[in-house]
PDB file of N, CA and C in Angstrom:
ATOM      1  N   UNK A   1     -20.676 -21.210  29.346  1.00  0.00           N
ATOM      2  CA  UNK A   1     -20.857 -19.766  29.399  1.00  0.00           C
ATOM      3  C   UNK A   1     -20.182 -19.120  28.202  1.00  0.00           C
ATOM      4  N   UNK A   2     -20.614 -18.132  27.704  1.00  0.00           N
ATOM      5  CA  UNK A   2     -20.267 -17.479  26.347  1.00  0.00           C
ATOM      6  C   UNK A   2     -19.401 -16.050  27.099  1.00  0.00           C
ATOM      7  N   UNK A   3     -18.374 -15.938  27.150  1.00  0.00           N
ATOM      8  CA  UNK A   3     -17.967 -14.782  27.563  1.00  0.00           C
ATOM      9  C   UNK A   3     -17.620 -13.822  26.928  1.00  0.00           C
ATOM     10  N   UNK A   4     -17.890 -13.786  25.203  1.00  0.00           N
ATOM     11  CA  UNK A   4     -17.879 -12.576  23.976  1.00  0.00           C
ATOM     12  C   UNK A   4     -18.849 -12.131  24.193  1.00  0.00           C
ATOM     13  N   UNK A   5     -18.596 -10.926  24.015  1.00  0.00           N
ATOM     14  CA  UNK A   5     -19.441  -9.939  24.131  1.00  0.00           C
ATOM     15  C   UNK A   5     -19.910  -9.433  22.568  1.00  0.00           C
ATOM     16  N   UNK A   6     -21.487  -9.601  22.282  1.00  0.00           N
ATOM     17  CA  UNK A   6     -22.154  -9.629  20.741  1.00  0.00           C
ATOM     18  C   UNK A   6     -21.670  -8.385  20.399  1.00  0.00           C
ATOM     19  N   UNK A   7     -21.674  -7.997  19.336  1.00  0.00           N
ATOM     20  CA  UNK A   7     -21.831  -6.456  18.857  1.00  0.00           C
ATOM     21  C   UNK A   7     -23.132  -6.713  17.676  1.00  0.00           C
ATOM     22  N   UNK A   8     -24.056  -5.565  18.231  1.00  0.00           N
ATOM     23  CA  UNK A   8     -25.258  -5.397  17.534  1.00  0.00           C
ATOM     24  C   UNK A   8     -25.253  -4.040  16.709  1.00  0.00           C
ATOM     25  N   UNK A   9     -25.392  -4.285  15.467  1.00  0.00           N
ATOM     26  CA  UNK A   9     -26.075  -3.214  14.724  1.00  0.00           C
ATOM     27  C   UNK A   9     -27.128  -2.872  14.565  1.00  0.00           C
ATOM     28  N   UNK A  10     -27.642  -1.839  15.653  1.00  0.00           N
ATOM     29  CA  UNK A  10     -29.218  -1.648  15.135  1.00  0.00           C
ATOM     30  C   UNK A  10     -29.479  -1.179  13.911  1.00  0.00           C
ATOM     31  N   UNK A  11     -31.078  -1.537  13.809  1.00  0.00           N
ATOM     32  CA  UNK A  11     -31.915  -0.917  12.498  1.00  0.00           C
ATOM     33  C   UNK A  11     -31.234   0.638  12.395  1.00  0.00           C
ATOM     34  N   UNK A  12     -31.114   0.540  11.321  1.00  0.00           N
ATOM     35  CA  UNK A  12     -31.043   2.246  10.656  1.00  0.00           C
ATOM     36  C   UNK A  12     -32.406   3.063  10.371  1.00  0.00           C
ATOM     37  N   UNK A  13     -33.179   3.059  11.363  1.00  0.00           N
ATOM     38  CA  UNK A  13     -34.770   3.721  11.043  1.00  0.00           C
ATOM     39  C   UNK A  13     -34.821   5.121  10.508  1.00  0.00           C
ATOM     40  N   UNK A  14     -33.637   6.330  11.134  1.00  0.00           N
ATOM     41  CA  UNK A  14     -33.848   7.179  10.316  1.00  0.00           C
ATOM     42  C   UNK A  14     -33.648   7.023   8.524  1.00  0.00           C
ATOM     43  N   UNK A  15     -32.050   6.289   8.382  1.00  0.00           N
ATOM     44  CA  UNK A  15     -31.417   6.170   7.429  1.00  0.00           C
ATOM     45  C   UNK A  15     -32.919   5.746   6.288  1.00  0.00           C
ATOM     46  N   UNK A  16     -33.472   5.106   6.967  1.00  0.00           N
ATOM     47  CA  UNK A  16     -34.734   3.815   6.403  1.00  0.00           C
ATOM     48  C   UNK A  16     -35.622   4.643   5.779  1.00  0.00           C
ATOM     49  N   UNK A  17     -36.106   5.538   6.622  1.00  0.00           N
ATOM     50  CA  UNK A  17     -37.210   6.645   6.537  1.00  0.00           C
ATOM     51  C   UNK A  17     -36.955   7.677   5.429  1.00  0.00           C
ATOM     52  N   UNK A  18     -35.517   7.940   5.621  1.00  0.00           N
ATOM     53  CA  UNK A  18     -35.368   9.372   4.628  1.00  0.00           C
ATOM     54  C   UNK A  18     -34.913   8.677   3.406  1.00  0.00           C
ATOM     55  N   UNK A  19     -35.092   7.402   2.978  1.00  0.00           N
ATOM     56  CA  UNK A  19     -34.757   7.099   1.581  1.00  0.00           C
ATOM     57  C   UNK A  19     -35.163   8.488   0.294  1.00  0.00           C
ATOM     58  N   UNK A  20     -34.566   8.554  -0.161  1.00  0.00           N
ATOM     59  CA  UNK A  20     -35.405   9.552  -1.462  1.00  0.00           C
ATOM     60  C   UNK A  20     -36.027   8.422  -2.262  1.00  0.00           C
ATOM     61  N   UNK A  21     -37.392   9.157  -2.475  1.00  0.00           N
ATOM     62  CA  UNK A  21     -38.439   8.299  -3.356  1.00  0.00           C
ATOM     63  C   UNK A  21     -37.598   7.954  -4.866  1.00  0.00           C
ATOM     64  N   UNK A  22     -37.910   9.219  -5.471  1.00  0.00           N
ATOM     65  CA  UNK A  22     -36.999   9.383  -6.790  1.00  0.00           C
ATOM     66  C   UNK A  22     -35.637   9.889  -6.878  1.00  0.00           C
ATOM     67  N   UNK A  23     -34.867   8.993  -7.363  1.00  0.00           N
ATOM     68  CA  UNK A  23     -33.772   9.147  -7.709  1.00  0.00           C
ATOM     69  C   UNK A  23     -32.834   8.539  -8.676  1.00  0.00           C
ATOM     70  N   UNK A  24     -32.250   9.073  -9.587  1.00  0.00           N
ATOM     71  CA  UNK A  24     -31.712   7.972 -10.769  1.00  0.00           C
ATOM     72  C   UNK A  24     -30.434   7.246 -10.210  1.00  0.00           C
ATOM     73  N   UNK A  25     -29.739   7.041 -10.030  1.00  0.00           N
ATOM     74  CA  UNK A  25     -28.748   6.096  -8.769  1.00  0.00           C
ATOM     75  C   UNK A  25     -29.044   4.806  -7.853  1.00  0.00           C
ATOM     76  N   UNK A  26     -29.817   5.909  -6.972  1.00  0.00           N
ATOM     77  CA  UNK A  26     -30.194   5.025  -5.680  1.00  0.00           C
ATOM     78  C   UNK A  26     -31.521   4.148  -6.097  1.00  0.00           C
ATOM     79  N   UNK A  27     -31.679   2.890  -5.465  1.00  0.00           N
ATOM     80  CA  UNK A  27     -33.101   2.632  -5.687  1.00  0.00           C
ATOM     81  C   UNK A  27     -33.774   2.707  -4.285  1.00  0.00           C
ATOM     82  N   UNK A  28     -35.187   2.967  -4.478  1.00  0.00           N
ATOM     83  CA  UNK A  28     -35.987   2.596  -3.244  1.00  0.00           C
ATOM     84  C   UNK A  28     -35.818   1.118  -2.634  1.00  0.00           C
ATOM     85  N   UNK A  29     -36.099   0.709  -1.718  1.00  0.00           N
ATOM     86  CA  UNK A  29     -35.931  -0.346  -0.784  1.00  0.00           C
ATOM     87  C   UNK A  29     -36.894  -0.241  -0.024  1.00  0.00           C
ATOM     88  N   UNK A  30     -37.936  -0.954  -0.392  1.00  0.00           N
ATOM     89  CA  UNK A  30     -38.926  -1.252   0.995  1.00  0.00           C
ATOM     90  C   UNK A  30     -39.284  -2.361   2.152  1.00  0.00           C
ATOM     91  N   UNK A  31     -38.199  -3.195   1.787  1.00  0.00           N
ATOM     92  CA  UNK A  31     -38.037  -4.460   2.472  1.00  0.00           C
ATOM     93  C   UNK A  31     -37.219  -4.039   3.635  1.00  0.00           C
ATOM     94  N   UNK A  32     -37.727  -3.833   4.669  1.00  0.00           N
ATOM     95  CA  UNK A  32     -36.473  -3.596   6.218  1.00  0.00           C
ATOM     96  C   UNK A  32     -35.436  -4.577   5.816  1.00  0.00           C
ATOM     97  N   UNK A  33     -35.375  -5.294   6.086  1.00  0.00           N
ATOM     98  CA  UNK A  33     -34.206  -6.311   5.778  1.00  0.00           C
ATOM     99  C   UNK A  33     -33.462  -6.378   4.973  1.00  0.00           C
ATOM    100  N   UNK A  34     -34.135  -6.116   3.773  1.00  0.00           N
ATOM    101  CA  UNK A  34     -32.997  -5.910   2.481  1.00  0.00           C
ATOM    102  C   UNK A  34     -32.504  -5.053   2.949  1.00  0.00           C
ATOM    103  N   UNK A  35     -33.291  -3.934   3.100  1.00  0.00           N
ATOM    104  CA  UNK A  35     -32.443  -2.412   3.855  1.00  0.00           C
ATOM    105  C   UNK A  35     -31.628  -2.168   4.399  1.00  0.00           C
ATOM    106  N   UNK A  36     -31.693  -2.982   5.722  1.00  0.00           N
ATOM    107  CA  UNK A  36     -30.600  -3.453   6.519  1.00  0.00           C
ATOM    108  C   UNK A  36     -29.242  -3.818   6.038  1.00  0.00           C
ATOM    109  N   UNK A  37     -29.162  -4.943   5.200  1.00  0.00           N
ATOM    110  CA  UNK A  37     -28.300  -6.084   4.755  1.00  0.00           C
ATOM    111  C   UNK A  37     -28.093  -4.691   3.574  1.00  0.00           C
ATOM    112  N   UNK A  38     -28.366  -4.225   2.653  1.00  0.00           N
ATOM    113  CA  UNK A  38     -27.312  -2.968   2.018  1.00  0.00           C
ATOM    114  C   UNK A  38     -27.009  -2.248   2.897  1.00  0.00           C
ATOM    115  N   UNK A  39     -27.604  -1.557   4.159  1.00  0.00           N
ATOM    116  CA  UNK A  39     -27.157  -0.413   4.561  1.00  0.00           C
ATOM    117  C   UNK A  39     -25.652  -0.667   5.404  1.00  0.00           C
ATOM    118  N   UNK A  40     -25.692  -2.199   5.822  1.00  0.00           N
ATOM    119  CA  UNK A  40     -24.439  -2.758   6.465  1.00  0.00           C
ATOM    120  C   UNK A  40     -23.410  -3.329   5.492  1.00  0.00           C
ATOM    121  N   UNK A  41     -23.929  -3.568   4.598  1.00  0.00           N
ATOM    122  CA  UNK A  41     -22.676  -3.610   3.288  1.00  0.00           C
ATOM    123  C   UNK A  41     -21.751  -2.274   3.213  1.00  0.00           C
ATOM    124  N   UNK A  42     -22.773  -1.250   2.746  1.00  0.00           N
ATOM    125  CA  UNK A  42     -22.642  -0.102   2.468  1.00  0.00           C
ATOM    126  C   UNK A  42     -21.545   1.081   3.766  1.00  0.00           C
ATOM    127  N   UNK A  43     -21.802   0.383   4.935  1.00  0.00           N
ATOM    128  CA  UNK A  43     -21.306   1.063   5.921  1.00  0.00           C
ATOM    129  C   UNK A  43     -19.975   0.526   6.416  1.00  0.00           C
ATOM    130  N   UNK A  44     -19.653  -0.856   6.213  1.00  0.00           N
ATOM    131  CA  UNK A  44     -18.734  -1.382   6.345  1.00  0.00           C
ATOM    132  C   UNK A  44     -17.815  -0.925   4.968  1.00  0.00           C
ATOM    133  N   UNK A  45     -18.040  -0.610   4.527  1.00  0.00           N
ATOM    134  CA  UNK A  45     -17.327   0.005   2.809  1.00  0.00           C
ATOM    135  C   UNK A  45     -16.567   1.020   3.513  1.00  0.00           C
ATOM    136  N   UNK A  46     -17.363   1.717   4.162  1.00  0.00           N
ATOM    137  CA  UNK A  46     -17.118   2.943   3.950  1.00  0.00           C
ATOM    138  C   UNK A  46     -16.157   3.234   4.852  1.00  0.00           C
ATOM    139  N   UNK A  47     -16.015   2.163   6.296  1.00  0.00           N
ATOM    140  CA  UNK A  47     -15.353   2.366   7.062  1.00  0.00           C
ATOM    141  C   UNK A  47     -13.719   1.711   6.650  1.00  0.00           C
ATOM    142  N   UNK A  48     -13.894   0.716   5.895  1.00  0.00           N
ATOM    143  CA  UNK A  48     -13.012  -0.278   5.206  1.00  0.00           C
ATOM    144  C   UNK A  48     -11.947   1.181   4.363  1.00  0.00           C
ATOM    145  N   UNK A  49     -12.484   2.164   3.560  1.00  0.00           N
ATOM    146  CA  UNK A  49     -11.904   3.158   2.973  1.00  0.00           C
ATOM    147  C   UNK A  49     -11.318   4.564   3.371  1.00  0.00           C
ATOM    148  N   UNK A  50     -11.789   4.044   4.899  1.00  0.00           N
ATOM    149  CA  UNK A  50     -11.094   5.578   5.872  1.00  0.00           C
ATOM    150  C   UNK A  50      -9.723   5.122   5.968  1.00  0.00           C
ATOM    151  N   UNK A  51      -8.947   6.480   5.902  1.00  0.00           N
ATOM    152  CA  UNK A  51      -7.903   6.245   6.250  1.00  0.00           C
ATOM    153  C   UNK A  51      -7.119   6.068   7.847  1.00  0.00           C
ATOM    154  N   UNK A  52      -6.305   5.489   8.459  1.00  0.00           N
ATOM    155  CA  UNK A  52      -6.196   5.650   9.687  1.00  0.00           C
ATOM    156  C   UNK A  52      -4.960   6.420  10.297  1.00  0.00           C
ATOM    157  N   UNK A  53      -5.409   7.624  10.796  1.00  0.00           N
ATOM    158  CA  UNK A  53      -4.429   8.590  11.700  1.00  0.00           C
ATOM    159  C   UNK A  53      -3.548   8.586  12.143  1.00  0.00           C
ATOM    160  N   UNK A  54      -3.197   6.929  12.603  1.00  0.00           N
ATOM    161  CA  UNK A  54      -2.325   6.296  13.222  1.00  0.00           C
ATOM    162  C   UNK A  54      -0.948   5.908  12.401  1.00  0.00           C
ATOM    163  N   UNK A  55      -1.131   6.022  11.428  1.00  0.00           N
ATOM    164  CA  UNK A  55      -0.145   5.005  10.303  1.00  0.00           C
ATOM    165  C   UNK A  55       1.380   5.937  10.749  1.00  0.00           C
ATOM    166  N   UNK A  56       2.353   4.837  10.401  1.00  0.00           N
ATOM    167  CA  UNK A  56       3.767   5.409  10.994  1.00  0.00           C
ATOM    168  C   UNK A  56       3.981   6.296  12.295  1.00  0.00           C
ATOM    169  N   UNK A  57       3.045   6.077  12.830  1.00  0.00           N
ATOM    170  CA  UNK A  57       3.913   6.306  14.588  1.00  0.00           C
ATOM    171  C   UNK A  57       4.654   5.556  15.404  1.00  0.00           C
ATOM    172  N   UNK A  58       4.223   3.852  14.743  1.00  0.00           N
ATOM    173  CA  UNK A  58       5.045   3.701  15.704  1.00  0.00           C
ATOM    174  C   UNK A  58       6.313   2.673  14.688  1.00  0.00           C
TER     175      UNK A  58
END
C-alpha cells in the first residue's frame, strides 16, 4: 500500500490560452507539454524567491 499522498499540478489552461501571440521576451509555446514543463519551472522560481513571514520568530 502506498500511503503518500501525490501532489498534482494541474494543466495551466488559462495560463496556456492567454499566451501573448507577439511579444519580444516571451516566446509562444504551442506544445501543452512543453508549456507545462516551463510553466512549472517558472512557478517553482517564483515561489523559491518569496520571502517567508515567518523568519525570526522563533
Amino acid at each position: 500500500m502506498n500511503n503518500r499522498k501525490q501532489i498534482q499540478v494541474k494543466f495551466p489552461l488559462w495560463e496556456y490560452l492567454n499566451q501573448p501571440l507577439i511579444h519580444p521576451y516571451q516566446k509562444l509555446i504551442l506544445n501543452p507539454r512543453q508549456f507545462a514543463l516551463v510553466y512549472r519551472v517558472e512557478f517553482l522560481n517564483k515561489c523559491l524567491a518569496k520571502e517567508c513571514d515567518a523568519k525570526g520568530h522563533y
